[in-house]
Protein backbone atom coordinates (compact mmCIF):
# COMPACT_ATOMS: atom_id res chain seq x y z
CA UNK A 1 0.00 0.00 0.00
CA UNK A 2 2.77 2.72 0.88
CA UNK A 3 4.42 1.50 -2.49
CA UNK A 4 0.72 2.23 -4.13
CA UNK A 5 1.13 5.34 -2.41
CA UNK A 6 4.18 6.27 -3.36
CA UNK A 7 3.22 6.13 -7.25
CA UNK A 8 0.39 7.85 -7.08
CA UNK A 9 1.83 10.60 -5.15
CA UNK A 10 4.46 10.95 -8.38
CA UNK A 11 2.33 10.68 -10.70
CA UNK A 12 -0.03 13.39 -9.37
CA UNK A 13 2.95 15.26 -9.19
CA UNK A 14 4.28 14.76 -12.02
CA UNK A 15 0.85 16.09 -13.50
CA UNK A 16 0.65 18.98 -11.63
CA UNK A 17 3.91 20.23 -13.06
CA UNK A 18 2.76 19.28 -16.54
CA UNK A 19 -0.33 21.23 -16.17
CA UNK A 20 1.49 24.52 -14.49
CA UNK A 21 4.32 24.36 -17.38
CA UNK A 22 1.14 24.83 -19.84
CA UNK A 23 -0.50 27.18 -17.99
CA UNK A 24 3.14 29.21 -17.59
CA UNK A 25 3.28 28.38 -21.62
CA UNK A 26 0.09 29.84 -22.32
CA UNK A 27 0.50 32.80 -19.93
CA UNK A 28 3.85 33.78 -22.21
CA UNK A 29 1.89 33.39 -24.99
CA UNK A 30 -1.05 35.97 -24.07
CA UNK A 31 2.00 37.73 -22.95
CA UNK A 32 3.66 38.19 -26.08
CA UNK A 33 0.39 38.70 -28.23
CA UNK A 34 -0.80 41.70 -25.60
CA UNK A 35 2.69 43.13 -26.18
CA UNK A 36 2.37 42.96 -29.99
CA UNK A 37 -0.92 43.97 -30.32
CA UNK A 38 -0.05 47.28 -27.58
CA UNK A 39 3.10 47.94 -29.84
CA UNK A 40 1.01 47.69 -32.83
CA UNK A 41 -1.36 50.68 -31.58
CA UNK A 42 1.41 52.82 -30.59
CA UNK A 43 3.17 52.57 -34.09
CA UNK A 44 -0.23 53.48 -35.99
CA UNK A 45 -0.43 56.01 -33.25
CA UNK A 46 2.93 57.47 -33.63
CA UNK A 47 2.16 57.46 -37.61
CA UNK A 48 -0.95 59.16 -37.04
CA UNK A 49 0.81 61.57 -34.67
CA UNK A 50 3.34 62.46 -37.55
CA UNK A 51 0.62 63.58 -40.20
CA UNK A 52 -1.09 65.87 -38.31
CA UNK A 53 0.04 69.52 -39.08
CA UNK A 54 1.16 72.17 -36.41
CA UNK A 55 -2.50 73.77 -37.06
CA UNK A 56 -3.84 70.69 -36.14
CA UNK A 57 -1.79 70.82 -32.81
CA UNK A 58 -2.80 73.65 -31.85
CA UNK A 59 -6.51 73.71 -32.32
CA UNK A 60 -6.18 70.42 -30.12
CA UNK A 61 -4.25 72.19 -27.63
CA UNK A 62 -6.58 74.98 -27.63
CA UNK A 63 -10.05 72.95 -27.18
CA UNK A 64 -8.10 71.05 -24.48
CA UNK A 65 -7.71 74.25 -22.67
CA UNK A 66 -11.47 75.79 -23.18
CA UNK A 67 -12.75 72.23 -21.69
CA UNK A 68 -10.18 71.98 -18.61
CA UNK A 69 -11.64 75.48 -18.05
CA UNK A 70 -15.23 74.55 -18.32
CA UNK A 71 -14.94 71.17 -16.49
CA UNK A 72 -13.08 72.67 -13.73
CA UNK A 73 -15.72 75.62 -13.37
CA UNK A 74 -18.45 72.72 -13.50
CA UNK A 75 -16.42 70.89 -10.68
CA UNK A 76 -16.44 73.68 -8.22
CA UNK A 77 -19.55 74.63 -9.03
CA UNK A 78 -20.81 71.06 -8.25
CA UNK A 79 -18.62 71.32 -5.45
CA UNK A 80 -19.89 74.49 -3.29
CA UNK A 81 -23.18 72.98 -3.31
CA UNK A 82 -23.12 69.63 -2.80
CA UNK A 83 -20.76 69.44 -0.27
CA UNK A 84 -22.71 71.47 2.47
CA UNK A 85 -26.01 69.35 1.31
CA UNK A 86 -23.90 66.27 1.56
CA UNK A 87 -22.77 66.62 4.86
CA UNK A 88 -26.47 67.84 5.99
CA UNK A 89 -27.86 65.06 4.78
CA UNK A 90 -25.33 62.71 6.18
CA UNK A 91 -25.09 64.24 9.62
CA UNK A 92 -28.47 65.26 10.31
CA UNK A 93 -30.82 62.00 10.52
CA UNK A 94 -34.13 64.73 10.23
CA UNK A 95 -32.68 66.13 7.21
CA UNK A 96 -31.77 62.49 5.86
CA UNK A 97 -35.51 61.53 5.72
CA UNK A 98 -36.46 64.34 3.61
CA UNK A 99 -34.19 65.20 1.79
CA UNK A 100 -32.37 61.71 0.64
CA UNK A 101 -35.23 60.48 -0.79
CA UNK A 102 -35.90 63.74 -3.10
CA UNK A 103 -32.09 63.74 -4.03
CA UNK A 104 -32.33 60.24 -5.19
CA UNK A 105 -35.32 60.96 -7.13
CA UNK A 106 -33.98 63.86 -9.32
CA UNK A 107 -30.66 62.26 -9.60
CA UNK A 108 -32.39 59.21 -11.38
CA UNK A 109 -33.17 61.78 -14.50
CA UNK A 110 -31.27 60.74 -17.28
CA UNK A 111 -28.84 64.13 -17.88
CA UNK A 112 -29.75 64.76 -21.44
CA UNK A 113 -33.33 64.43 -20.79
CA UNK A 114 -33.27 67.76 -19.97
CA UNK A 115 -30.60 69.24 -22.19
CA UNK A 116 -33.37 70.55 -24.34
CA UNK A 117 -34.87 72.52 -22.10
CA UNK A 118 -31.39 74.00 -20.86
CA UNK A 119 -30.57 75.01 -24.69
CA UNK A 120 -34.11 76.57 -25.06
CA UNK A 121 -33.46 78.49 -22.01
CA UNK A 122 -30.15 79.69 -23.32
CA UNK A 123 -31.81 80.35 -26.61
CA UNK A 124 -34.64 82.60 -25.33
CA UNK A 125 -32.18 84.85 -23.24
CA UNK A 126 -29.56 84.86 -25.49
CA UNK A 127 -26.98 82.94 -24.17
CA UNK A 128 -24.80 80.70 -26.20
CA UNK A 129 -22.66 77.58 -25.22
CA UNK A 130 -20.18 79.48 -23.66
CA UNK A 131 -21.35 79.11 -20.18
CA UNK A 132 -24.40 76.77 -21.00
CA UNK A 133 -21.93 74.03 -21.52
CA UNK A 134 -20.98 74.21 -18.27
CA UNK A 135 -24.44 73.68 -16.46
CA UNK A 136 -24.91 70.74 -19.06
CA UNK A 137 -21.85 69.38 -17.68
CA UNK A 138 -23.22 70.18 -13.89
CA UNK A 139 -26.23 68.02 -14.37
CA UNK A 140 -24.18 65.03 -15.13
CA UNK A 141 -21.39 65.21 -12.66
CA UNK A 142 -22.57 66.81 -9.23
CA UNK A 143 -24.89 63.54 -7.90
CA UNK A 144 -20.98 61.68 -7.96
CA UNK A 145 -19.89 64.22 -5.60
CA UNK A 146 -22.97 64.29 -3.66
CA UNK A 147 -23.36 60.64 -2.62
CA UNK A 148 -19.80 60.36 -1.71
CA UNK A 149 -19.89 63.32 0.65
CA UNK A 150 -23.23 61.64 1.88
CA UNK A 151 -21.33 58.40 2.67
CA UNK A 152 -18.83 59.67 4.01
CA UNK A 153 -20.35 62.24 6.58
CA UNK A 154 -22.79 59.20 7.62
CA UNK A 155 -19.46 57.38 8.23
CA UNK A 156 -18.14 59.74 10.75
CA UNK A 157 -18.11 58.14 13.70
CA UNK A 158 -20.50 58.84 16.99
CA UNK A 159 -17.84 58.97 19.48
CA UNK A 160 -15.94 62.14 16.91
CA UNK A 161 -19.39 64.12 16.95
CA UNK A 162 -20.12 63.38 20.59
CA UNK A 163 -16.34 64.67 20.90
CA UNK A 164 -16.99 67.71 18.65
CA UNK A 165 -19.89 68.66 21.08
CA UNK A 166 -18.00 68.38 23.98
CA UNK A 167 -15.22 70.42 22.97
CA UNK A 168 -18.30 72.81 21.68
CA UNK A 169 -17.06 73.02 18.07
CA UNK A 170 -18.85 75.26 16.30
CA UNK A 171 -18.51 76.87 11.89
CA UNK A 172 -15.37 76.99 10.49
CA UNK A 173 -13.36 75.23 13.24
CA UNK A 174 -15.98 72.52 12.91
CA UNK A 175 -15.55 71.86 9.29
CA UNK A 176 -11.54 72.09 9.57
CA UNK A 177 -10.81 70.19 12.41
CA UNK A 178 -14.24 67.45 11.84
CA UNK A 179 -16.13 67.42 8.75
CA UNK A 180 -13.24 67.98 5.89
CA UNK A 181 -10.93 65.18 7.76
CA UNK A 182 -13.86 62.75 8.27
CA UNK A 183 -15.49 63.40 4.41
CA UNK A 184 -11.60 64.00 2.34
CA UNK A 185 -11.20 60.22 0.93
CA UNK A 186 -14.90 60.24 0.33
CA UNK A 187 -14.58 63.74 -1.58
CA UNK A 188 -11.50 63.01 -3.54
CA UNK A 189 -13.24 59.94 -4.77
CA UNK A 190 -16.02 61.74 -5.96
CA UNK A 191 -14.17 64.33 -7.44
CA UNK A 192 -12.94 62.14 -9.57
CA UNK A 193 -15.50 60.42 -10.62
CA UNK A 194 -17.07 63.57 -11.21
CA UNK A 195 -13.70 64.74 -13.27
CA UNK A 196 -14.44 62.04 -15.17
CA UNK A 197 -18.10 62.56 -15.83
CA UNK A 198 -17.33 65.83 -16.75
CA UNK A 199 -14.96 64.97 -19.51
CA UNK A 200 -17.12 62.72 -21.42
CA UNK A 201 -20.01 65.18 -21.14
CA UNK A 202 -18.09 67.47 -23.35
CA UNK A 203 -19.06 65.57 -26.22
CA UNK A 204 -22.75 66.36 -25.78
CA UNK A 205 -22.63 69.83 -24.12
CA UNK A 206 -20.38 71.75 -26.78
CA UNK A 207 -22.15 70.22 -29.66
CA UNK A 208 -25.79 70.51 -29.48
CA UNK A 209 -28.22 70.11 -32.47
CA UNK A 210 -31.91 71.83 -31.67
CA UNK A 211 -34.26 72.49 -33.75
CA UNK A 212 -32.76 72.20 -37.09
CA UNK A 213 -29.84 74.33 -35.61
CA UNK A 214 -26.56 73.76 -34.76
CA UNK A 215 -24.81 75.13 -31.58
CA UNK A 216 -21.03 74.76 -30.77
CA UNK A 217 -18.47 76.20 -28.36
CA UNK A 218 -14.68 75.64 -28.48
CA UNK A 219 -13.84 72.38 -26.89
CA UNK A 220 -12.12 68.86 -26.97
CA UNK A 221 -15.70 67.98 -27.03
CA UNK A 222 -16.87 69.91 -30.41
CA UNK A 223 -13.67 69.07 -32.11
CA UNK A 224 -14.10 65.56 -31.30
CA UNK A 225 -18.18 65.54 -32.33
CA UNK A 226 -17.23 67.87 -35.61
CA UNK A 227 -14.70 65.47 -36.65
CA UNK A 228 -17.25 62.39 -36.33
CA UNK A 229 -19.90 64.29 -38.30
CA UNK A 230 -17.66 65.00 -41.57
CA UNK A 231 -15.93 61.60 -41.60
């Protein structure tokens, strides 16, 4: 029986390190073929690179810089509101029943559903893209910034508020020394994700077709959505 034993043990073993050189073959393999195929792109990249012209350059540089601006502005703008809300909501168990339940409702409308109204707005007092493109970009980006300030000022523990009411903190030393510690890696996650939101809403805020018309603003965005609609 040990003898039995003995063999079976080897051969199992010798199995095992069958199978893992095959798997270790295969993994080189998928290896190499990723590495081709991620050279590949950066060679047609680097050939696409070389035809463009310095004009081409610089309008790409420029509608970079219009969009930073505007996503930025529609950042902070998200920002100062959401983060006062946020923490109400999160802090204040009163305010959480009301108002959480209202928040979640409007933040399930799609963003573009109500483009149209925000361009016939602009269009009836005369305002253009210019700044419009920014409050499209706010209705798509400011709910990421809210919930994660929500989650994170419900996360703040008890004993820190029971601690903050002790040592009777009150406004701004409050927020600095409580609130902004307690909410940051909440925040900076949403800011991202809101950073990110912002960015891809450039393609349908600073090219807008309404009504026949067509409305555009300087941006990544328009450049991008310009160059898709004449091939």
């Amino acid at each position: 029986l040990s003898r039995l034993g003995d063999r079976i043990n080897g051969l199992v073993i010798t199995e095992w390190k069958a199978s893992s050189g095959m798997k270790q073959i295969f993994k080189m393999t998928a290896l190499v073929f990723l590495g081709l195929f991620f050279i590949g792109m950066l060679v047609k990249a680097f050939l696409f690179l070389m035809g463009l012209t310095l004009d081409d350059i610089f309008l790409i540089l420029r509608s970079t810089g219009f969009s930073l601006l505007r996503t930025s502005a529609a950042i902070l703008l998200a920002a100062i509101w959401t983060i006062p809300v946020g923490v109400l909501i999160g802090m204040n168990t009163r305010a959480a029943r009301i108002l959480q339940p209202l928040v979640q409702i409007v933040a399930s409308i799609p963003a573009t559903a109500l483009f149209p109204v925000i361009i016939l707005i602009l269009i009836r007092i005369g305002g253009g893209l210019d700044i419009g493109a920014i409050f499209l970009m706010l209705l798509g980006t400011q709910w990421y910034i809210l919930f994660n300030v929500i989650a994170g000022a419900s996360a703040i523990p008890q004993e820190l508020r029971e601690a903050g009411k002790i040592y009777r903190l009150r406004g701004l030393r409050k927020w600095r020394v409580l609130i902004l510690p307690g909410i940051f890696p909440y925040l900076i996650t949403g800011l991202i994700t809101a950073t990110g939101g912002a960015w891809n809403a450039t393609i349908v805020s600073e090219y807008v077709t309404f009504a026949g018309d067509t409305m555009t603003t300087p941006g990544l965005g328009s450049s991008i959505s310009m160059a898709t609609a004449s091939g």
